[in-house]
N, C-alpha and C. Protein backbone atom coordinates (compact mmCIF):
# COMPACT_ATOMS: atom_id res chain seq x y z
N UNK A 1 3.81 12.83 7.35
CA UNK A 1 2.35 12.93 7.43
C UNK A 1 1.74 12.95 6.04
N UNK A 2 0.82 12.28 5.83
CA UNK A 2 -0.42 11.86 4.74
C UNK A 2 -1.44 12.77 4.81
N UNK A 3 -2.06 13.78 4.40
CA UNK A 3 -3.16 14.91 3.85
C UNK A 3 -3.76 15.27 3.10
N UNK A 4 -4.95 14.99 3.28
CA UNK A 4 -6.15 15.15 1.66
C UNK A 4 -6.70 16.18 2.15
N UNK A 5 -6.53 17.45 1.45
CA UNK A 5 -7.50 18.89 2.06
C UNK A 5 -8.33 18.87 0.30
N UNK A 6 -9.77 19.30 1.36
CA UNK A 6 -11.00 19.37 0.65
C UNK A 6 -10.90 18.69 -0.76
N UNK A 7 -10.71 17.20 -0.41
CA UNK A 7 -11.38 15.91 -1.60
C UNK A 7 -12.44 15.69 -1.81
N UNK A 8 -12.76 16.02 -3.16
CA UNK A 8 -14.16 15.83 -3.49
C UNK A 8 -14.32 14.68 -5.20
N UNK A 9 -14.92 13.61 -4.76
CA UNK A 9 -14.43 12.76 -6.30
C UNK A 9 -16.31 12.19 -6.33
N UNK A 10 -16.26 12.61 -8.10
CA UNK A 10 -17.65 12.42 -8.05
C UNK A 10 -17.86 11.65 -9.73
N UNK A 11 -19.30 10.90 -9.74
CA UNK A 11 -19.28 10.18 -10.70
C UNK A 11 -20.50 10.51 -11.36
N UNK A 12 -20.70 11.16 -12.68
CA UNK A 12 -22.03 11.26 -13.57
C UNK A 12 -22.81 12.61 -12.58
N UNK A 13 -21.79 13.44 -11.70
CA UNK A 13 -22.75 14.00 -11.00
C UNK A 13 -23.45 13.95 -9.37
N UNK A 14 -22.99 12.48 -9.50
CA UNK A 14 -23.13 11.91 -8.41
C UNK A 14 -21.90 12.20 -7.25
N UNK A 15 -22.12 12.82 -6.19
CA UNK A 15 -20.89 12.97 -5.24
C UNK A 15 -20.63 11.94 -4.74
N UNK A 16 -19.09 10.97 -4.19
CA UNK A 16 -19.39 9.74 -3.92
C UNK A 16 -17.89 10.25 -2.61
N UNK A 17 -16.76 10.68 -2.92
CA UNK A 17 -16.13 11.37 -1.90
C UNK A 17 -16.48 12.55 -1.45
N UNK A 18 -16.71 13.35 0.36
CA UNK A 18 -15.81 14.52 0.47
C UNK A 18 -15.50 14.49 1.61
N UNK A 19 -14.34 14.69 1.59
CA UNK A 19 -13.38 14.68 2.86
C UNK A 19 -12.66 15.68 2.87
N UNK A 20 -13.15 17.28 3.70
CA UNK A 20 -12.62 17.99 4.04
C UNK A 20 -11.28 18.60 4.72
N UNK A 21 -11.05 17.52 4.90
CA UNK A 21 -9.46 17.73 5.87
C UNK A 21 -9.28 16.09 6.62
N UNK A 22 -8.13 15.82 6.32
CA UNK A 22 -7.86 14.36 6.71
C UNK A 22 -5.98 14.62 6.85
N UNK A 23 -5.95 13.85 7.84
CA UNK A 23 -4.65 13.89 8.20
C UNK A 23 -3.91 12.60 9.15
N UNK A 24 -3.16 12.00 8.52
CA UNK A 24 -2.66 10.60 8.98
C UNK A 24 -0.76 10.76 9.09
N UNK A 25 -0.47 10.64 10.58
CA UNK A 25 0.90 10.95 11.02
C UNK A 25 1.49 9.47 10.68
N UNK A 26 2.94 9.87 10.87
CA UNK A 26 3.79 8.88 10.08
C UNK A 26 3.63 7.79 11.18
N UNK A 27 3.70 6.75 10.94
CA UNK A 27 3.45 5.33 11.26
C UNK A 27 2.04 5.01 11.80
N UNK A 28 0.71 5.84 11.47
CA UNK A 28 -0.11 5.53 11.71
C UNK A 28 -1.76 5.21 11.05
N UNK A 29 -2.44 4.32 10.95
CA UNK A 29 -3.00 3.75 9.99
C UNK A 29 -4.64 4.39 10.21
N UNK A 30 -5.03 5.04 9.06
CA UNK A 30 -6.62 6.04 9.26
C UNK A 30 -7.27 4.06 8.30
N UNK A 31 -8.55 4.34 8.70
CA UNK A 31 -9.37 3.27 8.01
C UNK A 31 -10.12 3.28 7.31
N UNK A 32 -10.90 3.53 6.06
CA UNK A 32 -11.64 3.64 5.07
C UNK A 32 -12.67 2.62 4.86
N UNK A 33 -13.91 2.86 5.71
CA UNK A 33 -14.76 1.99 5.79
C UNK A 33 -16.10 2.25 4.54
N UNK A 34 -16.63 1.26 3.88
CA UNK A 34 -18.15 1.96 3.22
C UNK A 34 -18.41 0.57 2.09
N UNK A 35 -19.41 0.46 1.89
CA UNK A 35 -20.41 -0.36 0.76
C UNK A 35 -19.64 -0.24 -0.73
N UNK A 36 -19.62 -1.35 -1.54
CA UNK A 36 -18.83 -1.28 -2.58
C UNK A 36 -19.84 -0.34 -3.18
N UNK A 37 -18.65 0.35 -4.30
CA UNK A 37 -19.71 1.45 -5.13
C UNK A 37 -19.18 3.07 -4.42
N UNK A 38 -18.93 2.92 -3.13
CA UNK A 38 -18.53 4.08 -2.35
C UNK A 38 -17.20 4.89 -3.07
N UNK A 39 -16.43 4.45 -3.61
CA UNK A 39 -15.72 5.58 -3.70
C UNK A 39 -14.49 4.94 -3.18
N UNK A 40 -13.95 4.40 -2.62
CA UNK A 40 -12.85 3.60 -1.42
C UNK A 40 -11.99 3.35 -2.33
N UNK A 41 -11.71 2.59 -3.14
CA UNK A 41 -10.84 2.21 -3.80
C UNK A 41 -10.59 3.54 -5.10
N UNK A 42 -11.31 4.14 -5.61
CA UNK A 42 -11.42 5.47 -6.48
C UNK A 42 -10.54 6.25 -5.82
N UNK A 43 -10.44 6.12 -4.54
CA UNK A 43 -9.73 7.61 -3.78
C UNK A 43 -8.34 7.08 -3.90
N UNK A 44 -7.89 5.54 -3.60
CA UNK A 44 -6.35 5.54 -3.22
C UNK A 44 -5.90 5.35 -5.07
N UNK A 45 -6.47 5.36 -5.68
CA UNK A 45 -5.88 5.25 -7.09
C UNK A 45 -6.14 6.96 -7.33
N UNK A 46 -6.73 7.62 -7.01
CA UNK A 46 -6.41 9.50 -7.32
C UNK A 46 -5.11 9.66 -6.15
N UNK A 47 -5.49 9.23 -5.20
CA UNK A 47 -4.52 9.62 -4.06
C UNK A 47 -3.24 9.38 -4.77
N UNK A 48 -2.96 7.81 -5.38
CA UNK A 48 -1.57 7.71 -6.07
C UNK A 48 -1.09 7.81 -7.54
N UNK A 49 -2.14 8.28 -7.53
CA UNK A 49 -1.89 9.16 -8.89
C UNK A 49 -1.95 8.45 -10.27
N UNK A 50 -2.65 7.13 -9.96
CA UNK A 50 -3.50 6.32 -11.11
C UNK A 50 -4.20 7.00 -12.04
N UNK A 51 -4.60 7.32 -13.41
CA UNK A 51 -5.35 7.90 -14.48
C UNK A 51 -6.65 7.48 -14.25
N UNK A 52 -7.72 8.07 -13.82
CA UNK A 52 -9.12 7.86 -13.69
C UNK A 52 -10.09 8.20 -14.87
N UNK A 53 -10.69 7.25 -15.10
CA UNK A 53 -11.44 7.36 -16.59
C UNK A 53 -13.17 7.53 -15.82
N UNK A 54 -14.10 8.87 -16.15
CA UNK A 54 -15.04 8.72 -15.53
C UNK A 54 -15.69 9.59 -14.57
N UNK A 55 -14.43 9.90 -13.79
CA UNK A 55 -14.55 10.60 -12.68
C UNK A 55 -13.98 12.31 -12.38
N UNK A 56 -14.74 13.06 -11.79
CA UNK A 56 -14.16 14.18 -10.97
C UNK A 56 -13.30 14.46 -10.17
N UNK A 57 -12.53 14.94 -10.21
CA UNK A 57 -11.41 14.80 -9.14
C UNK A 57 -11.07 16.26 -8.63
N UNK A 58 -11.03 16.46 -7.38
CA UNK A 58 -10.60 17.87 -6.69
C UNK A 58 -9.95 17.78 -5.02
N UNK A 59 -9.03 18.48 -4.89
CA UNK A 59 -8.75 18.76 -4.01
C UNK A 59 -6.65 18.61 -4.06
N UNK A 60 -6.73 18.68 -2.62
CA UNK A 60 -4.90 18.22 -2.48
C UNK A 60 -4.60 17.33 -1.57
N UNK A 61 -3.57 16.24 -2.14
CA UNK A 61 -2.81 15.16 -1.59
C UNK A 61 -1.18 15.95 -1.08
N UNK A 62 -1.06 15.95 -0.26
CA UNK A 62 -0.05 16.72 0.49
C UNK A 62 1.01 15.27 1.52
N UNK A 63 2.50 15.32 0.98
CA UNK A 63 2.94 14.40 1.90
C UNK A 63 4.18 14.79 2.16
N UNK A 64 3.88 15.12 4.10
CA UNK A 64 5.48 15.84 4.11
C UNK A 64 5.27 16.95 4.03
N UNK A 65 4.54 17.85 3.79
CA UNK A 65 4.55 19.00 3.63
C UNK A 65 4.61 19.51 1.96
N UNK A 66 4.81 18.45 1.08
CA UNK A 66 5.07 18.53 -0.34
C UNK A 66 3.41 18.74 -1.20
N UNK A 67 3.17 18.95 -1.73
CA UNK A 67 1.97 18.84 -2.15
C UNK A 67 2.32 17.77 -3.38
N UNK A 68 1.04 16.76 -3.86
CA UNK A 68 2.25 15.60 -4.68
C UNK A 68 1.15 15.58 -5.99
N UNK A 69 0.14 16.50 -5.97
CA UNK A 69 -0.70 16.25 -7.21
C UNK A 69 -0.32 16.41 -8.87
N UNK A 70 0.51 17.23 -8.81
CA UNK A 70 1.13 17.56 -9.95
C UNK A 70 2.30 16.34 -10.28
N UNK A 71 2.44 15.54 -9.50
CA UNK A 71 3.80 14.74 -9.77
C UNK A 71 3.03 13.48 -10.40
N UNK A 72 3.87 12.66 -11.13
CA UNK A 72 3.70 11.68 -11.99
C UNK A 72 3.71 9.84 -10.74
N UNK A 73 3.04 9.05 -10.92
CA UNK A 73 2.71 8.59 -9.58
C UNK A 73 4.05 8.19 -9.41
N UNK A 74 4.88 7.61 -9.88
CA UNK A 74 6.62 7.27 -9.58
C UNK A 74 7.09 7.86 -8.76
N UNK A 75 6.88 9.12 -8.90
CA UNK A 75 7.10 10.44 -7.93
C UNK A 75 6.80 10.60 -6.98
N UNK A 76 5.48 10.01 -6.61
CA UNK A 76 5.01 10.27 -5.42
C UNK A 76 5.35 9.58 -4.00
N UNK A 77 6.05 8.72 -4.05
CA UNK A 77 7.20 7.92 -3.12
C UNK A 77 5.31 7.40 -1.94
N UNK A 78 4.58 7.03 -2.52
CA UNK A 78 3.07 6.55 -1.83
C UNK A 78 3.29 5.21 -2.73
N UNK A 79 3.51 4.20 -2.20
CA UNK A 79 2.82 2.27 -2.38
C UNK A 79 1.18 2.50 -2.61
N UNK A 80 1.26 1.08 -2.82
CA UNK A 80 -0.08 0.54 -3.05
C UNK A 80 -0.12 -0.86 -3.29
N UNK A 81 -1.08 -1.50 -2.07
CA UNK A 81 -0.79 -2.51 -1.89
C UNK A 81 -2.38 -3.30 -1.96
N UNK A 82 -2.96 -3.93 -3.29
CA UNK A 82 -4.37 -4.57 -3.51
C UNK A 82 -4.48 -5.39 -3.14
N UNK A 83 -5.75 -6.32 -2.91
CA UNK A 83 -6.20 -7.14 -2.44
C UNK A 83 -5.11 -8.74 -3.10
N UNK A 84 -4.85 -8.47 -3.78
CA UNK A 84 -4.28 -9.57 -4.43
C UNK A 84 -3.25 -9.50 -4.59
N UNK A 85 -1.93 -10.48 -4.42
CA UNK A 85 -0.57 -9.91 -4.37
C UNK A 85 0.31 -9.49 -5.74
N UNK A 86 -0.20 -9.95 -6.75
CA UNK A 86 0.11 -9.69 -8.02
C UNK A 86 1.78 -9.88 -8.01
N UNK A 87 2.47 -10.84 -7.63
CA UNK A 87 3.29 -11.43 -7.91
C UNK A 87 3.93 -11.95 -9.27
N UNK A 88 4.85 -11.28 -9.34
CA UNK A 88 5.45 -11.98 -11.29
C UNK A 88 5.53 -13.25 -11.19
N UNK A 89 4.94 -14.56 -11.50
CA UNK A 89 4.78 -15.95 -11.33
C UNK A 89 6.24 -16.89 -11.81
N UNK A 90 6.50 -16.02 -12.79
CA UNK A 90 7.84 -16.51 -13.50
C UNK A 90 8.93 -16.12 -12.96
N UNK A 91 9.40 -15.34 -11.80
CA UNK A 91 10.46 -14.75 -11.04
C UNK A 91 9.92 -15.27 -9.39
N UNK A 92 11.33 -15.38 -8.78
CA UNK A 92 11.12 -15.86 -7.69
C UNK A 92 11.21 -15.07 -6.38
N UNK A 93 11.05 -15.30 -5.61
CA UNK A 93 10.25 -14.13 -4.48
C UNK A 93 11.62 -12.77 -4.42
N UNK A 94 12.72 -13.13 -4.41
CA UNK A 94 14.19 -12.07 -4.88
C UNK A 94 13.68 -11.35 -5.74
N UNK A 95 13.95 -11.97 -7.21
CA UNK A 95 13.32 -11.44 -8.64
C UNK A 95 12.58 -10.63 -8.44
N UNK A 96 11.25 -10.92 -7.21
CA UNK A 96 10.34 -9.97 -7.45
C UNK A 96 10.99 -8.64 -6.78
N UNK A 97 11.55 -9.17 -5.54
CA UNK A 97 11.97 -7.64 -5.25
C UNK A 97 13.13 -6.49 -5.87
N UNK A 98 14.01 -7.19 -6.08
CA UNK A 98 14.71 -6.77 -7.63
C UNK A 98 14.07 -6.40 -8.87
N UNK A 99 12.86 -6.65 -8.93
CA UNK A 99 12.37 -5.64 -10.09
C UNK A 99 11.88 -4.81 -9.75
N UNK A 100 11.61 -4.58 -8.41
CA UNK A 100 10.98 -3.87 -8.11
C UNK A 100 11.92 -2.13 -7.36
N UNK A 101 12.84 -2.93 -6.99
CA UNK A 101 13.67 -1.88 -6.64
C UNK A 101 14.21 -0.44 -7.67
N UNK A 102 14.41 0.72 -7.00
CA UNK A 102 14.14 1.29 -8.61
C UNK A 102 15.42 1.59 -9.08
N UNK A 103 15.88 1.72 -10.41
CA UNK A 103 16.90 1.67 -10.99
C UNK A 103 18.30 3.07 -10.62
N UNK A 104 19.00 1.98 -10.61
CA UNK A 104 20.19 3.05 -10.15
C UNK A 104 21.70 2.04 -10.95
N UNK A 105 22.08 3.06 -11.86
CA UNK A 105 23.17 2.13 -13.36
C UNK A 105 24.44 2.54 -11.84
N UNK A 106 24.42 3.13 -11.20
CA UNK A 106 25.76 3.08 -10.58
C UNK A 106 25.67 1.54 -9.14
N UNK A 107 24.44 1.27 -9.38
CA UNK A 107 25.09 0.01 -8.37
C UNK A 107 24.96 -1.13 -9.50
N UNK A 108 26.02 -2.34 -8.67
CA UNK A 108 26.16 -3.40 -9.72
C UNK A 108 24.87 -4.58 -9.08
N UNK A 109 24.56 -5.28 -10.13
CA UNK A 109 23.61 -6.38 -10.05
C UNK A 109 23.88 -7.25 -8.07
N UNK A 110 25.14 -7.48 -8.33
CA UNK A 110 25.11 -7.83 -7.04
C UNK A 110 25.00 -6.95 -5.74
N UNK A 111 24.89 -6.07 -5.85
CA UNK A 111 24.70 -5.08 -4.65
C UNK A 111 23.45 -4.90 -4.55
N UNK A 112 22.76 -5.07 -5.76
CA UNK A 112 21.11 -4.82 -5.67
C UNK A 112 20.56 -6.12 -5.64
N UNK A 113 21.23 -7.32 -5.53
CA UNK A 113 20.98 -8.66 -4.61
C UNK A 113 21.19 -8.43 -3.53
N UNK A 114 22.63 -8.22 -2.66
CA UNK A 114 22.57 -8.15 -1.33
C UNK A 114 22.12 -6.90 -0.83
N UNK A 115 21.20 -6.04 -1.15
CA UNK A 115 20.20 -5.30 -0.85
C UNK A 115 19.13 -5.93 -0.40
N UNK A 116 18.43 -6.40 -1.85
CA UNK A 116 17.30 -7.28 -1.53
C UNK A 116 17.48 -8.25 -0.01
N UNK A 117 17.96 -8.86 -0.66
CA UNK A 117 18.60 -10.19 0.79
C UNK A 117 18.25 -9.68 2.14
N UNK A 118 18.99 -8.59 2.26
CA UNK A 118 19.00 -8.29 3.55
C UNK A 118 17.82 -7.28 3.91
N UNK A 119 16.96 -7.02 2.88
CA UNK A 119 15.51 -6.19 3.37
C UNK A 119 15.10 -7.71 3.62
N UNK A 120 14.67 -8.35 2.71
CA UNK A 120 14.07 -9.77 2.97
C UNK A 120 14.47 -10.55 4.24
N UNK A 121 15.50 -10.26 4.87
CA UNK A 121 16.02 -10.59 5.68
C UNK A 121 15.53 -9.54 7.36
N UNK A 122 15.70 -8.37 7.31
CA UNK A 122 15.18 -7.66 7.87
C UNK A 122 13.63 -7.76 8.43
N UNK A 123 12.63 -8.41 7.11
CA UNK A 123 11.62 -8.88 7.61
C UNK A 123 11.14 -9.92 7.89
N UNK A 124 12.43 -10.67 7.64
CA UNK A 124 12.28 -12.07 8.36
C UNK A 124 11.27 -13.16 6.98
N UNK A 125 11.84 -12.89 5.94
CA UNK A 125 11.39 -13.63 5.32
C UNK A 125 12.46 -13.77 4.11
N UNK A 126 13.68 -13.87 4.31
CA UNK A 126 14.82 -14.78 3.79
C UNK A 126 14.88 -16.02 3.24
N UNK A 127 14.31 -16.53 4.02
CA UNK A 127 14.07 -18.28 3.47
C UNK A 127 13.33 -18.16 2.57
N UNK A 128 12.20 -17.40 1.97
CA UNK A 128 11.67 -17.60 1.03
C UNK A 128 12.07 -16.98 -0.33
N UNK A 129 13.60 -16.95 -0.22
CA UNK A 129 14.07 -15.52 -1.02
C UNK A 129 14.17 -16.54 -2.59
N UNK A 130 14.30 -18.12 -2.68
CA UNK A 130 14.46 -18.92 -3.87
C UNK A 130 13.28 -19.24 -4.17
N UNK A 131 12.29 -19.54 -3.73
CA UNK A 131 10.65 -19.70 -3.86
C UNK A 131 10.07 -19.02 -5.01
N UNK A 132 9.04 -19.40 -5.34
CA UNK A 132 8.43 -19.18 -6.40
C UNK A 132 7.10 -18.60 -6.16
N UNK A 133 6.79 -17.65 -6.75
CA UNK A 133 5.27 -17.54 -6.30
C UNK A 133 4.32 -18.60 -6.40
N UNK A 134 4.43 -19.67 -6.94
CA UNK A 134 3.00 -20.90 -6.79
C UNK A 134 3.41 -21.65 -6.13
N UNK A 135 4.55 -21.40 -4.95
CA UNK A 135 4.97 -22.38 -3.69
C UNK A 135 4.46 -21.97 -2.90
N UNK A 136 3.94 -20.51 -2.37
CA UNK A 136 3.77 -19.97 -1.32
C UNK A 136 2.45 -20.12 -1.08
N UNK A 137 2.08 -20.19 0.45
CA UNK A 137 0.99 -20.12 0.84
C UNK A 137 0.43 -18.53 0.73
N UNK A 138 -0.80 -18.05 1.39
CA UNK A 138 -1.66 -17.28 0.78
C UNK A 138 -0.69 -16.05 1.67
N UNK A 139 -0.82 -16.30 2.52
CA UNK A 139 -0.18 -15.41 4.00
C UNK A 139 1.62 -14.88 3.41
N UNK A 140 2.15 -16.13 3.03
CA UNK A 140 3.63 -16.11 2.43
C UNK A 140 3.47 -14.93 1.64
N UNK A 141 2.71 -15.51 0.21
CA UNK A 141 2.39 -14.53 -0.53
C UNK A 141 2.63 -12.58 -0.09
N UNK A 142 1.15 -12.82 0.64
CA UNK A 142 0.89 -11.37 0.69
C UNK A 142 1.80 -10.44 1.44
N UNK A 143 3.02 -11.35 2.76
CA UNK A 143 3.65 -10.61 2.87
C UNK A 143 5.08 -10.39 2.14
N UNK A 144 5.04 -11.41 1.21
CA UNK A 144 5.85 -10.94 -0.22
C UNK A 144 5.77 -9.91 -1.16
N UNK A 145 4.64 -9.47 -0.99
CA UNK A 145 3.96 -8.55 -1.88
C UNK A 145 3.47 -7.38 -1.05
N UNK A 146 3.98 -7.28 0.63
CA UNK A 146 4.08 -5.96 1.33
C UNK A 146 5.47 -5.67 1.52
N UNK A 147 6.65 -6.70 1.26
CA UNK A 147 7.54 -6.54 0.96
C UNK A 147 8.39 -5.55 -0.01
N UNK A 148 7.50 -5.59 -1.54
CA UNK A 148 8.12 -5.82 -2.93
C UNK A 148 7.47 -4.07 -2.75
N UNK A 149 5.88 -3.95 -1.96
CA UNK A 149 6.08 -2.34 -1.92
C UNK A 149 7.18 -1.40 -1.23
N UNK A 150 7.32 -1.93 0.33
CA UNK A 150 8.23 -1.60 1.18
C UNK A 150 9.57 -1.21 0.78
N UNK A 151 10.14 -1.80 -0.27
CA UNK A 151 11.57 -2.20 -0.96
C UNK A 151 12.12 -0.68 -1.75
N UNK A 152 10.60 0.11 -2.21
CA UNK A 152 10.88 1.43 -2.38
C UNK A 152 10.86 2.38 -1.66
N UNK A 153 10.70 2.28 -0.65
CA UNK A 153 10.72 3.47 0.68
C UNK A 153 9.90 4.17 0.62
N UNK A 154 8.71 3.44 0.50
CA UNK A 154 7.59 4.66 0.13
C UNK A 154 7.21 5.67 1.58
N UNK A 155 7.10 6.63 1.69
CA UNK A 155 6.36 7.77 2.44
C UNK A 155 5.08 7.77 3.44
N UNK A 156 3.94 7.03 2.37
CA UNK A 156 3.31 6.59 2.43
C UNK A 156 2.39 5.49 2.02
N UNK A 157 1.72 4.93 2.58
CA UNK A 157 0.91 3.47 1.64
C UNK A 157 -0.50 3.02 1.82
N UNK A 158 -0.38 2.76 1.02
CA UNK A 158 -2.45 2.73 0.37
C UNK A 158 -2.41 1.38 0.27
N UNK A 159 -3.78 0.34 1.44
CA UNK A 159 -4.14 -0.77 1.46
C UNK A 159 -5.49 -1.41 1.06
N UNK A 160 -5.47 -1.67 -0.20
CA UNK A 160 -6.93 -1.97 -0.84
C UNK A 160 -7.50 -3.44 -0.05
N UNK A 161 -8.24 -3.38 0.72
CA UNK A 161 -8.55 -4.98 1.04
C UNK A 161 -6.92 -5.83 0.93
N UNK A 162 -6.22 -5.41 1.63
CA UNK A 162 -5.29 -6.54 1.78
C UNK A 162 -5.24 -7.60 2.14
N UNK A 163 -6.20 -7.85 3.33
CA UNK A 163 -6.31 -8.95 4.14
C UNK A 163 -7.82 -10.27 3.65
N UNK A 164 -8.35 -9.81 3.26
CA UNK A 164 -10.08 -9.81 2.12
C UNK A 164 -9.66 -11.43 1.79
N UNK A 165 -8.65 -11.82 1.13
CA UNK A 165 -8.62 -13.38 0.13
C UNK A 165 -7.77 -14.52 1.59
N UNK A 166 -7.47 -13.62 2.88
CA UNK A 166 -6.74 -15.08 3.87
C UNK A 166 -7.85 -15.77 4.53
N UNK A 167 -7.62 -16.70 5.15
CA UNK A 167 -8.38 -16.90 5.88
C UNK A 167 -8.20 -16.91 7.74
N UNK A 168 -9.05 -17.00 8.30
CA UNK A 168 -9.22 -15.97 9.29
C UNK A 168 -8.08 -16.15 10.54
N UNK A 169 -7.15 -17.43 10.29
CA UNK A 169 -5.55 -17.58 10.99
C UNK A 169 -4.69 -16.34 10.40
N UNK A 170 -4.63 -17.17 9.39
CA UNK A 170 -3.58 -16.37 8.20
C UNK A 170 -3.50 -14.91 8.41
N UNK A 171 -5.02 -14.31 8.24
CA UNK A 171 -5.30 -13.11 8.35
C UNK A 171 -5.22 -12.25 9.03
N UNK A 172 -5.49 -12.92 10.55
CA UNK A 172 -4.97 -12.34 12.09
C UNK A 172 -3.19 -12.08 11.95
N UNK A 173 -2.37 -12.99 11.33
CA UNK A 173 -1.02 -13.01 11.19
C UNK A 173 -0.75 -12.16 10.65
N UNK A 174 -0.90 -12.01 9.40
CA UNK A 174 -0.79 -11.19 8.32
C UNK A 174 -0.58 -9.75 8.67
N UNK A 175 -2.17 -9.59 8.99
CA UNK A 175 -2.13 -8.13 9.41
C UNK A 175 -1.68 -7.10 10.35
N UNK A 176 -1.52 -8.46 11.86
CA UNK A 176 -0.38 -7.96 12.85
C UNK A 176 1.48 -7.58 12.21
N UNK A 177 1.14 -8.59 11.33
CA UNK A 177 2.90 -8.77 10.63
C UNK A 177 2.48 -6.87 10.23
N UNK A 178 1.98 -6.55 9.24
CA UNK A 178 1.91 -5.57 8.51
C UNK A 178 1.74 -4.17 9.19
N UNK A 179 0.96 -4.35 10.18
CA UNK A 179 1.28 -2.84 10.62
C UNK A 179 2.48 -2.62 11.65
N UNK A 180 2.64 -3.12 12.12
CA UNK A 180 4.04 -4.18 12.79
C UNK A 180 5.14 -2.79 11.88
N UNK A 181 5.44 -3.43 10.43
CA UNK A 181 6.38 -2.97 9.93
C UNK A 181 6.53 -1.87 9.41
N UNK A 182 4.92 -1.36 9.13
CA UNK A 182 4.76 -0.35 8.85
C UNK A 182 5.08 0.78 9.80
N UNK A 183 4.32 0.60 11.06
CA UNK A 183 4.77 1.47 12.60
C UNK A 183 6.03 1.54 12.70
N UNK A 184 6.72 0.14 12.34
CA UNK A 184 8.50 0.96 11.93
C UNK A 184 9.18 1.41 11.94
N UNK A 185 9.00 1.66 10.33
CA UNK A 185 8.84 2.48 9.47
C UNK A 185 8.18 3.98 9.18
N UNK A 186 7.61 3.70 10.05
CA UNK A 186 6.69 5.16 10.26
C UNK A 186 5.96 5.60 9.10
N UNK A 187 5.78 4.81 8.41
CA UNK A 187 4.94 5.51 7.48
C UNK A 187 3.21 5.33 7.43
N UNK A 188 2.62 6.78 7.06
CA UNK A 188 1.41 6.88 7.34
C UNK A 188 0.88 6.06 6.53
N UNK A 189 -0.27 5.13 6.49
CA UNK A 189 -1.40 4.42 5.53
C UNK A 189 -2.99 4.67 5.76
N UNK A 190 -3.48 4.59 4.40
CA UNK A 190 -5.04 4.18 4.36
C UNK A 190 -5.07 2.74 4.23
N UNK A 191 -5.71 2.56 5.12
CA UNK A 191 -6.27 1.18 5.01
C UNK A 191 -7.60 1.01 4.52
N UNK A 192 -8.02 0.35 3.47
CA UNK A 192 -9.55 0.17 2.94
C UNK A 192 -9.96 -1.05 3.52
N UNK A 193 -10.97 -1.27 3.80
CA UNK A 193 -11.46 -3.05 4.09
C UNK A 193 -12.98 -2.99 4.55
N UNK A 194 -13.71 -4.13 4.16
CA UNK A 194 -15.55 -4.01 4.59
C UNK A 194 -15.35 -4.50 6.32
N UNK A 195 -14.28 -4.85 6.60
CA UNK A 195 -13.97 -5.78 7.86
C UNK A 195 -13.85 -4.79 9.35
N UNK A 196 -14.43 -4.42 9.81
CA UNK A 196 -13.90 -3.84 11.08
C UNK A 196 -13.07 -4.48 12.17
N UNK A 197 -12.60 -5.54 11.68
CA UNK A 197 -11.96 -6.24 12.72
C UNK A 197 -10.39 -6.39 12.11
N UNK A 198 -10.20 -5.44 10.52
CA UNK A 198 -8.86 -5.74 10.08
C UNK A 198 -8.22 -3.76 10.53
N UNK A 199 -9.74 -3.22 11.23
CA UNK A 199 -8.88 -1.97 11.75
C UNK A 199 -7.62 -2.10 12.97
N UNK A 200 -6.81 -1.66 12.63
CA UNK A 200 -5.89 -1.25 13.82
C UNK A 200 -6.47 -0.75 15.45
N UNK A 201 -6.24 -1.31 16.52
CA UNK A 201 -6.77 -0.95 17.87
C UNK A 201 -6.15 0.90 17.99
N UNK A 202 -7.50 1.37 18.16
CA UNK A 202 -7.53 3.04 18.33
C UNK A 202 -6.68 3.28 17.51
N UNK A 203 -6.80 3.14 15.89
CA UNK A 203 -6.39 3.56 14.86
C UNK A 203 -8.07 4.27 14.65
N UNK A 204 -8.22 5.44 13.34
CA UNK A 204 -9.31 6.34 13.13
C UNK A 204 -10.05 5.30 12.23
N UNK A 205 -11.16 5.61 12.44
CA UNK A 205 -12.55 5.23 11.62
C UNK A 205 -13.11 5.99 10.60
N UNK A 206 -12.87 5.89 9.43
CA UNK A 206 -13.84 6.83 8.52
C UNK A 206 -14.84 5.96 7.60
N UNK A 207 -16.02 6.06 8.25
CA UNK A 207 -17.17 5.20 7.26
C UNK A 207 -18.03 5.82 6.21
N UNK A 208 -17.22 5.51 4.51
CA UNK A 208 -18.36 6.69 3.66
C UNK A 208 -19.32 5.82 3.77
């Protein structure tokens, strides 16, 4: 479980979060609805423990029962997954997940290939494991890049406009693919988006 008790994030004075008690169980997706300028994207970069230049910050991020504010964001075993897939262009869809995997000197290079492989494989996107990021279509992409979060076992995961740059096939795909794996997985997410139609069916509504 995912928990923000009494968040309050404010700018020049200006209050722009407060969310008194929020609570999102493992494999299930809360929604973060509101007007750019709101605060939406400010919260999942405090939530994961991004350096905020600007802003107020109060309250507790709790996951698991852990409280995770004091931890360094590496630590916080919480993804984050932006509107854009930010793919290393020069490494190929493997590469990416191999860099991404986190370091451990006791396994050998090839074990942390047939790792990769077979997560990539697991989600059914193997074939694209030699590909390049400027081969892939938009959809390919992004679930390459829900992949490359997934690959660390995160806890929990934070979705900035993920779905925002497909278009409206792609996008229907996409996003079924994604909570799909997430439900899983069980892990709790915020989902951000201006879209009410990229919420999850009787998943929660929160509109700042």
């Amino acid at each position: 479980m995912l928990a923000l008790h009494q968040v309050r994030i404010s700018r020049q004075g200006q209050l722009l979060i407060d969310l008194p008690l929020v609570e999102i169980a493992a494999g299930e997706v809360l929604t973060l609805m509101g007007p750019s300028g709101s605060g939406k994207s400010t919260l999942l970069n405090w939530i994961v423990g991004a350096p905020l230049s600007g802003f107020e910050c109060e309250g507790e991020v709790i996951l698991n029962d852990t409280l995770v504010n004091g931890l360094a964001a590496e630590h916080r075993h919480i993804g984050l997954r932006f509107q854009d897939p930010w793919l290393f262009p020069h490494m190929s869809v493997l590469e990416n997940l191999l860099f991404a995997l986190p370091r451990d000197n006791t396994m050998k290079r090839s074990a942390r290939q047939q790792h990769a492989l077979s997560f990539l494989r697991a989600l059914q996107l193997d074939d694209l494991s030699m590909r390049m990021p400027n081969s892939l279509s938009g959809g390919q992409a992004a679930r390459v890049s829900l992949a490359r979060a997934l690959i660390n076992e995160p806890q929990a995961m934070l979705l900035d406009e993920p779905f925002s740059a497909l278009d409206m096939t792609t996008r229907e795909t996409v996003r079924n693919w994604t909570f799909t794996h997430l439900k899983a997985r069980n892990i709790a997410t915020i989902l951000v988006t201006h879209d009410a139609a990229d919420a999850p069916p009787g998943g929660d509504i929160i509109r700042l």
